[in-house]
C-alpha atoms as a PDB file:
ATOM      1  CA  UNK A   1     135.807 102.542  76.107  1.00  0.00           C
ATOM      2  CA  UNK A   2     138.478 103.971  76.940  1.00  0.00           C
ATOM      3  CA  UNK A   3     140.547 105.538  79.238  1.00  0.00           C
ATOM      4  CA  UNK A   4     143.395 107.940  79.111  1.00  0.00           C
ATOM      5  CA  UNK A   5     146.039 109.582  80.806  1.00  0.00           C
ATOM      6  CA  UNK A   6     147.659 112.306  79.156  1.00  0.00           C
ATOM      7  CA  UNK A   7     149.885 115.305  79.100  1.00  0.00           C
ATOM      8  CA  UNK A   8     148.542 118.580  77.298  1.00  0.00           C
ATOM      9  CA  UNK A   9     146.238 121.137  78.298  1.00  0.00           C
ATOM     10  CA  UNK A  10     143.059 122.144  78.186  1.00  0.00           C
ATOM     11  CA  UNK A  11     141.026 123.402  75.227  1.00  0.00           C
ATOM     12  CA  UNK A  12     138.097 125.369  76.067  1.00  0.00           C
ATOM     13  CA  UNK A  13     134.987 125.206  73.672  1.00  0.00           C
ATOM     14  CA  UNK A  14     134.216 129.031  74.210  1.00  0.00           C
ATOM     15  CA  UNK A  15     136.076 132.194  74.180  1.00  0.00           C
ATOM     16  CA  UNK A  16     137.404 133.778  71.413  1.00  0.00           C
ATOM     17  CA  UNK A  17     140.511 131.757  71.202  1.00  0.00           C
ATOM     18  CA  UNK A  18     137.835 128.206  71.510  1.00  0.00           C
ATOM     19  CA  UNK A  19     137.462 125.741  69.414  1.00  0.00           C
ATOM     20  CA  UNK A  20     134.025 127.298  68.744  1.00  0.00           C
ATOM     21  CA  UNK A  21     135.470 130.201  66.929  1.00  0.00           C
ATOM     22  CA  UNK A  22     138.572 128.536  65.795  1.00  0.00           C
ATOM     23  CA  UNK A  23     136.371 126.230  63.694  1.00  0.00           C
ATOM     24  CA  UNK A  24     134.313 128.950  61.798  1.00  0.00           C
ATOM     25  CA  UNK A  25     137.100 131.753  61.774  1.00  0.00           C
ATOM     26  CA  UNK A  26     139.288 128.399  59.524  1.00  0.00           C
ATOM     27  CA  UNK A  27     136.301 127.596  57.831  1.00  0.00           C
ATOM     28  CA  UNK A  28     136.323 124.133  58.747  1.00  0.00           C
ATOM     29  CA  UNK A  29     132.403 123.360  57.823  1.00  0.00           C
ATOM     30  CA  UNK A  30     132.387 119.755  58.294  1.00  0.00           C
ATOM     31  CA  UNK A  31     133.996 119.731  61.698  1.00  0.00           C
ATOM     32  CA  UNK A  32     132.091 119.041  65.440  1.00  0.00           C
ATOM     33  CA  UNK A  33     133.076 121.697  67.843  1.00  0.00           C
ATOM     34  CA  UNK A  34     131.196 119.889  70.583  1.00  0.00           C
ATOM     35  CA  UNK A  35     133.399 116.558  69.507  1.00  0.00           C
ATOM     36  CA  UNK A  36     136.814 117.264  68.601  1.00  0.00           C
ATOM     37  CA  UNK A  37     137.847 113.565  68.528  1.00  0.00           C
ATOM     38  CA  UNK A  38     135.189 112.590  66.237  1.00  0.00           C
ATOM     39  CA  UNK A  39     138.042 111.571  63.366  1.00  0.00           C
ATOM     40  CA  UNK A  40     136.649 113.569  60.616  1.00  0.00           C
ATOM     41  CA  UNK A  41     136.797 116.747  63.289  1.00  0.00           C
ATOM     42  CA  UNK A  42     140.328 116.041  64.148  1.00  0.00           C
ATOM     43  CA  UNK A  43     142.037 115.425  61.004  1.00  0.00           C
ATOM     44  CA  UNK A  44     140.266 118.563  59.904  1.00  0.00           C
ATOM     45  CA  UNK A  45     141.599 120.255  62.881  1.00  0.00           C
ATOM     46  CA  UNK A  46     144.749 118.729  62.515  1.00  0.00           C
ATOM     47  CA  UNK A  47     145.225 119.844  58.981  1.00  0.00           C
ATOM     48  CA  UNK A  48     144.219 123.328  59.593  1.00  0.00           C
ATOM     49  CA  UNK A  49     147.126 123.733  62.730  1.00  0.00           C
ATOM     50  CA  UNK A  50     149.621 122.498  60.424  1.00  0.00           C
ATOM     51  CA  UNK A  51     148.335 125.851  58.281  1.00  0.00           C
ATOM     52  CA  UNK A  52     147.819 127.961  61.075  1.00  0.00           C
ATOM     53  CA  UNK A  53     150.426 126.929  63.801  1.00  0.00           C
ATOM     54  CA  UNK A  54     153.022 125.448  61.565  1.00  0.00           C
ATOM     55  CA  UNK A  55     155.982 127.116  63.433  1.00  0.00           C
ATOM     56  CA  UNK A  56     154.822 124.893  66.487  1.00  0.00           C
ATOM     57  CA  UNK A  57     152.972 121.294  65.472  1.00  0.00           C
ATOM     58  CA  UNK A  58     156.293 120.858  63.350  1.00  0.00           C
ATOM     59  CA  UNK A  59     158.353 120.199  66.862  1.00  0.00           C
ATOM     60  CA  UNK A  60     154.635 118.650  68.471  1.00  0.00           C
ATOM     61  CA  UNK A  61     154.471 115.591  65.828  1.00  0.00           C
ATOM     62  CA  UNK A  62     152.121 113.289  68.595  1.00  0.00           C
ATOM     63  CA  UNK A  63     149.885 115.861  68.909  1.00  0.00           C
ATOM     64  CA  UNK A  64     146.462 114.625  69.367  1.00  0.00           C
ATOM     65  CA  UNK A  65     142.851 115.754  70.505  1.00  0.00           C
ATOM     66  CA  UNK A  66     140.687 114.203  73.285  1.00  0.00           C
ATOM     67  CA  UNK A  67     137.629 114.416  74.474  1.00  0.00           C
ATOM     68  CA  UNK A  68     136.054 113.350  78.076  1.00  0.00           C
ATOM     69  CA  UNK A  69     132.337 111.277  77.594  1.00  0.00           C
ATOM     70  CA  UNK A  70     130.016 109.131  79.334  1.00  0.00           C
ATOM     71  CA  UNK A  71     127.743 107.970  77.153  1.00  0.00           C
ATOM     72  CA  UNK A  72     125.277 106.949  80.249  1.00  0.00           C
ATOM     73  CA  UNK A  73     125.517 110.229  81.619  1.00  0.00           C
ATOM     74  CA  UNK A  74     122.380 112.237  79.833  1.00  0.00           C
ATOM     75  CA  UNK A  75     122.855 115.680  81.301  1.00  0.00           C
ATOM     76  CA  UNK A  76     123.793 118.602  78.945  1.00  0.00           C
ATOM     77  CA  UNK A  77     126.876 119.001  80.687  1.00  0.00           C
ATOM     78  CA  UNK A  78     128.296 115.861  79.371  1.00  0.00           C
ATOM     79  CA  UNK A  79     127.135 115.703  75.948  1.00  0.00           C
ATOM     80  CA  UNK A  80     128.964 118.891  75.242  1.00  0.00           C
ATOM     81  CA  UNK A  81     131.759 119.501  78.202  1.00  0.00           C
ATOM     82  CA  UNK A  82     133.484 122.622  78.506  1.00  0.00           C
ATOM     83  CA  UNK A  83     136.687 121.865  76.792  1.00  0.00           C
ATOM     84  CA  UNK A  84     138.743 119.212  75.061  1.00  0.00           C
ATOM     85  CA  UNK A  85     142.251 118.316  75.509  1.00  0.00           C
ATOM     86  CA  UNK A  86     145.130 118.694  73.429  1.00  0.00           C
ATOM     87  CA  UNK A  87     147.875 115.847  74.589  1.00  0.00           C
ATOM     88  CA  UNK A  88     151.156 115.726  73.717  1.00  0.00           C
ATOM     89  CA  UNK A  89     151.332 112.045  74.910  1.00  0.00           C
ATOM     90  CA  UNK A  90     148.808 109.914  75.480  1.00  0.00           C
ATOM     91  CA  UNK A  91     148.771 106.265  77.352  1.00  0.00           C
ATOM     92  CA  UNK A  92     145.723 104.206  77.196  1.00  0.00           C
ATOM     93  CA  UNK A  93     144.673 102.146  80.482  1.00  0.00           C
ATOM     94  CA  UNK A  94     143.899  98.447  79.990  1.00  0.00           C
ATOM     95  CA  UNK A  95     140.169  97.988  79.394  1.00  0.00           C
ATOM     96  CA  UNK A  96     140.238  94.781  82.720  1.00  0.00           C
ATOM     97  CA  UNK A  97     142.299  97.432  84.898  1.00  0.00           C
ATOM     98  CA  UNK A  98     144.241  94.853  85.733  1.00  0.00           C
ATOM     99  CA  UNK A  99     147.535  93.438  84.336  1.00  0.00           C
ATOM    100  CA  UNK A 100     150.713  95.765  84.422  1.00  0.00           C
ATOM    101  CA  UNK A 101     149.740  98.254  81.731  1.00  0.00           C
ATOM    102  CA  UNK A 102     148.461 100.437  84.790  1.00  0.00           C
ATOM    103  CA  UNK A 103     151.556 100.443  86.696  1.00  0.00           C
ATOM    104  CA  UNK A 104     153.789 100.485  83.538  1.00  0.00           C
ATOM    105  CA  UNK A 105     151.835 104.124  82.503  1.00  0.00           C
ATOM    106  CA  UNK A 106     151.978 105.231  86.117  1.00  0.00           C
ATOM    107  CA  UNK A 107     155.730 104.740  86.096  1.00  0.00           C
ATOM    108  CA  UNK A 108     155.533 106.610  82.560  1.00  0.00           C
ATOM    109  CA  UNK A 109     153.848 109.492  83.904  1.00  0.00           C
ATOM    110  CA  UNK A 110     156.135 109.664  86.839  1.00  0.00           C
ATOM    111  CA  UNK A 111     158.869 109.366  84.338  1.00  0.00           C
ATOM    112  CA  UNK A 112     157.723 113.050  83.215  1.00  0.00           C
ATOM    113  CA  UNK A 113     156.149 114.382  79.454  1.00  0.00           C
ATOM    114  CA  UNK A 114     159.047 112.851  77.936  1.00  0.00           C
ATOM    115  CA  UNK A 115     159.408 116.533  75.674  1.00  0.00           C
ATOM    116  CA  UNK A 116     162.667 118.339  74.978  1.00  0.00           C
ATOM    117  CA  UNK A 117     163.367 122.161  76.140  1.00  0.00           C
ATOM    118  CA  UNK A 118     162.119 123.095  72.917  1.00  0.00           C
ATOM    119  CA  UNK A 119     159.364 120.845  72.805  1.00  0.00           C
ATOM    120  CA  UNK A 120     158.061 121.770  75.724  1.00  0.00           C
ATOM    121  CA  UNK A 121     158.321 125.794  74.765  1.00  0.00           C
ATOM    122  CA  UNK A 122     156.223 124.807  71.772  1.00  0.00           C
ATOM    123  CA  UNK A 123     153.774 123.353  73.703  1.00  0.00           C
ATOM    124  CA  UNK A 124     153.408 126.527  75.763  1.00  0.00           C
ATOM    125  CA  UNK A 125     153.394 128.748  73.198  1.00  0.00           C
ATOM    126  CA  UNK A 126     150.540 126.803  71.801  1.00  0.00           C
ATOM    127  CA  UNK A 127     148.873 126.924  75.093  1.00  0.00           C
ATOM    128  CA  UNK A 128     149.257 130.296  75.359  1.00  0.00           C
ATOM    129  CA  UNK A 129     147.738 131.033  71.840  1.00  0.00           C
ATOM    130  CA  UNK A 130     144.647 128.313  71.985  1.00  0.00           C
ATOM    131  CA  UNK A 131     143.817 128.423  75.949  1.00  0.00           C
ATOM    132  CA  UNK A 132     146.128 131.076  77.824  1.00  0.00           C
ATOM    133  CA  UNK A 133     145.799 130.283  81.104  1.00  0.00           C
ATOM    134  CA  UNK A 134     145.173 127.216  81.075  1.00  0.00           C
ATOM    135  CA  UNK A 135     147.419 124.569  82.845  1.00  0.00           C
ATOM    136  CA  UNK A 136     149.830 121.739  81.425  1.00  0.00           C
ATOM    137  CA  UNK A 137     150.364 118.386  83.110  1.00  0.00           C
ATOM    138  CA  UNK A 138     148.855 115.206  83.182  1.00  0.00           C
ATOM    139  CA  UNK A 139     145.139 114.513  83.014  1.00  0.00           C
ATOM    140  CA  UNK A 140     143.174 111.498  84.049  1.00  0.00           C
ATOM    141  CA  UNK A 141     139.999 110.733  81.194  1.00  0.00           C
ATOM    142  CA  UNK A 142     137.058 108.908  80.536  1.00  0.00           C
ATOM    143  CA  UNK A 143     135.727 108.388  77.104  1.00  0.00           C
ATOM    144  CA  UNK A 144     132.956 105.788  76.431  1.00  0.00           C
ATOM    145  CA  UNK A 145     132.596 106.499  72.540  1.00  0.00           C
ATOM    146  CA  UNK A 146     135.870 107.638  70.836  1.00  0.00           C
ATOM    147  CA  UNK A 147     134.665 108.309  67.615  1.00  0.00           C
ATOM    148  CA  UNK A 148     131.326 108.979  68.479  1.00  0.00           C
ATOM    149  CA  UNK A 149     129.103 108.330  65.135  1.00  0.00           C
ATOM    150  CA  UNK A 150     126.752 111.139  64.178  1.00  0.00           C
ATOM    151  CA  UNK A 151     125.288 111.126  60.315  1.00  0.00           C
ATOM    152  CA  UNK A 152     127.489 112.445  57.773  1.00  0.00           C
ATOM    153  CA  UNK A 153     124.624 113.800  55.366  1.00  0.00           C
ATOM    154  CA  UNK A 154     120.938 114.511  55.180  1.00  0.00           C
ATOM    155  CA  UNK A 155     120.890 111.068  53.174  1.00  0.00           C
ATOM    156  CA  UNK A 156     121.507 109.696  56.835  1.00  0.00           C
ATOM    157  CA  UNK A 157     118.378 110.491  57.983  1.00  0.00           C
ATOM    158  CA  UNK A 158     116.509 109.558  54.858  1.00  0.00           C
ATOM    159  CA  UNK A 159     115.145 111.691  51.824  1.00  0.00           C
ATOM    160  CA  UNK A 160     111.651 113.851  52.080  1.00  0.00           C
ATOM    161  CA  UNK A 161     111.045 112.458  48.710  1.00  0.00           C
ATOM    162  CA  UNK A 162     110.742 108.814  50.071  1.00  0.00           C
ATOM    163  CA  UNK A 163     107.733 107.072  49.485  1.00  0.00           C
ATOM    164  CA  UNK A 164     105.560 105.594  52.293  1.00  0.00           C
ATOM    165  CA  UNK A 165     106.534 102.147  51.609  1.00  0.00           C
ATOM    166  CA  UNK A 166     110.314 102.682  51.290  1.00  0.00           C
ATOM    167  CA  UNK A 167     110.096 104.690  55.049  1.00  0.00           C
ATOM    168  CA  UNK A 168     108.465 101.511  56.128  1.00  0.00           C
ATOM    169  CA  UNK A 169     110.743  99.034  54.538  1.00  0.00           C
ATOM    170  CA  UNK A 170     113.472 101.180  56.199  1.00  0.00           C
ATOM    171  CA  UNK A 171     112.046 101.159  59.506  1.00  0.00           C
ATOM    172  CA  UNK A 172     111.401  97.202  59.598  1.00  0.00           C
ATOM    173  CA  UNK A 173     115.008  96.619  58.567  1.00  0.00           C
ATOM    174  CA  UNK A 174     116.697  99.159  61.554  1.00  0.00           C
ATOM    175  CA  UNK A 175     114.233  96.893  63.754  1.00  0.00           C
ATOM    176  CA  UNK A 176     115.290  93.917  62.387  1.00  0.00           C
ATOM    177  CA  UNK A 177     118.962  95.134  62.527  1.00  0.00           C
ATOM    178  CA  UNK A 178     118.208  95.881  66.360  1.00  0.00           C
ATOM    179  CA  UNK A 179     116.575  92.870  67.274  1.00  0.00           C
ATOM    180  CA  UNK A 180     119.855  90.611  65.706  1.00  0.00           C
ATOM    181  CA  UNK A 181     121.606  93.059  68.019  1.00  0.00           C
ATOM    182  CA  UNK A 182     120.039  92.206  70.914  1.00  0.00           C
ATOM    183  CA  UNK A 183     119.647  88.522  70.367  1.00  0.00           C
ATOM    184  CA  UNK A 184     123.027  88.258  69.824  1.00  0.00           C
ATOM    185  CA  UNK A 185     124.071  90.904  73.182  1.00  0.00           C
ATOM    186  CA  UNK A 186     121.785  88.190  75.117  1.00  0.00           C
ATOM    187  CA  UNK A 187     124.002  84.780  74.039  1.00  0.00           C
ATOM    188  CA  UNK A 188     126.953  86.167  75.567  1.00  0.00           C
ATOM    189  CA  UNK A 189     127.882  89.724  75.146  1.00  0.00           C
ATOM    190  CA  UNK A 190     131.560  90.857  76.509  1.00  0.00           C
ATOM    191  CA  UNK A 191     131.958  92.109  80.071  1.00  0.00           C
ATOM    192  CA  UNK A 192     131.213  95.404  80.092  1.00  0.00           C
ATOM    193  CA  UNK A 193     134.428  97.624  80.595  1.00  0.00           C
ATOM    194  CA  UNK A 194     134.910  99.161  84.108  1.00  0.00           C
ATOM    195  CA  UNK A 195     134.181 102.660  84.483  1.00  0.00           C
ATOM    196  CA  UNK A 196     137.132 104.825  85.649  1.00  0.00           C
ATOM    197  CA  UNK A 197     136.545 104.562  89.564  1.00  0.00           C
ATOM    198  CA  UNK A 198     137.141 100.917  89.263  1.00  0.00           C
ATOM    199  CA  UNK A 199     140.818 101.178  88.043  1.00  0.00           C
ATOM    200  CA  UNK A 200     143.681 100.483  90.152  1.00  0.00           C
ATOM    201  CA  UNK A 201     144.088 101.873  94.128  1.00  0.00           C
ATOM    202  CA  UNK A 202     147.625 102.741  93.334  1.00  0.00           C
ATOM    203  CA  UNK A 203     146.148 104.808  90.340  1.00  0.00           C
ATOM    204  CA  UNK A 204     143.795 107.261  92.254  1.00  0.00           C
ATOM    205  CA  UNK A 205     146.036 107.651  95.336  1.00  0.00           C
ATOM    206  CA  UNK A 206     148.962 108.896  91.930  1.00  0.00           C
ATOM    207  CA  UNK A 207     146.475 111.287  90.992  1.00  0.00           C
ATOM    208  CA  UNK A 208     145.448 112.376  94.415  1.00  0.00           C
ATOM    209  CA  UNK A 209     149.149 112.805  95.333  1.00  0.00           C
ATOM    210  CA  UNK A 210     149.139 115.208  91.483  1.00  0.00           C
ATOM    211  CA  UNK A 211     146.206 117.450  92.539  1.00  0.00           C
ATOM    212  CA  UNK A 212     147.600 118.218  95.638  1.00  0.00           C
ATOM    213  CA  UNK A 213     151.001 119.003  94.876  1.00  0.00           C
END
């Protein structure tokens, strides 16, 4: 569950430059527009800018796609935000929020992107195609479920040809699948990973000090 800082810009999901439309005017079928990071998604995604904005991923090769998600938040708004993000660089906090890794990334960030003059033009002109507007910097996010399963076919969810007895063999062994699950969560599961607001003092005053700038 992780969390990320990272330099890129915002992707919005609608508009007619969105990933919404992006996705169906490439064709890309199989992809999530309301997941980008789902791995099938991005590699499709992925593969279809190295088509479409070839004169620009060439000089972005860590180019990667992130989504914001918590999975205990229920409301529409988080099960399908607004927009993705499309990072240049990305540096994961430590799951404990303690150690150095926070103030090593901090002093990366303050460091700057890290991207060349002509880097950093490709990045904008890739902005200004995908999300014109939109700003470039450093983001702070939250994602409890990277890759975020979802069924790949309708075999997934089971055939209407079943029989009764096979539904109900099925059923019994999910249960019995769950129940393991839970038996085992209750010997000793592992800590639970803090949420974002528990991370480091010197982290949210850094980001504070950002947004205010």
């Amino acid at each position: 569950m992780p969390v990320y800082m990272l330099h890129g810009f915002r992707w919005p999901r609608a508009g007619f430059t969105g990933i919404r439309v992006y996705i169906v005017l490439h064709n890309l079928e199989e992809a999530a527009a309301e997941y980008i990071q789902q791995p099938l998604t991005t590699e499709l995604i992925a593969e279809s800018f190295h088509k479409t904005q070839a004169d620009l991923v060439t000089r972005l090769p860590e180019l990667s796609f992130i989504e914001q998600y918590d999975p205990a938040d229920e409301t529409s708004g988080t099960v399908s935000q607004d927009h993705a993000y499309i990072s240049t660089r990305v540096l994961e906090m430590p799951e404990d929020g303690g150690g150095g890794g926070a103030g090593e990334n901090i002093d990366c960030v303050e460091q700057g992107s890290g991207l060349t003059d002509d880097q950093m033009a490709a990045l904008e002109e890739l902005r200004d195609r995908l999300a014109p507007g939109e700003k470039i910097g450093w983001y702070l996010v939250y994602n409890g479920d990277p890759e975020r399963w979802y069924p790949d076919s309708e075999e997934d969810y089971g055939s209407e040809d079943e029989s009764e007895d096979e539904n109900q063999t099925r059923r019994q062994s999910q249960a019995q699948g769950q129940a393991q699950s839970q038996a085992q969560s209750q010997k000793g599961s592992p800590k639970e990973p803090p949420r974002p607001q528990s991370y480091t003092t010197r982290l949210t005053r850094f980001f504070n000090r950002m947004s205010s700038g």
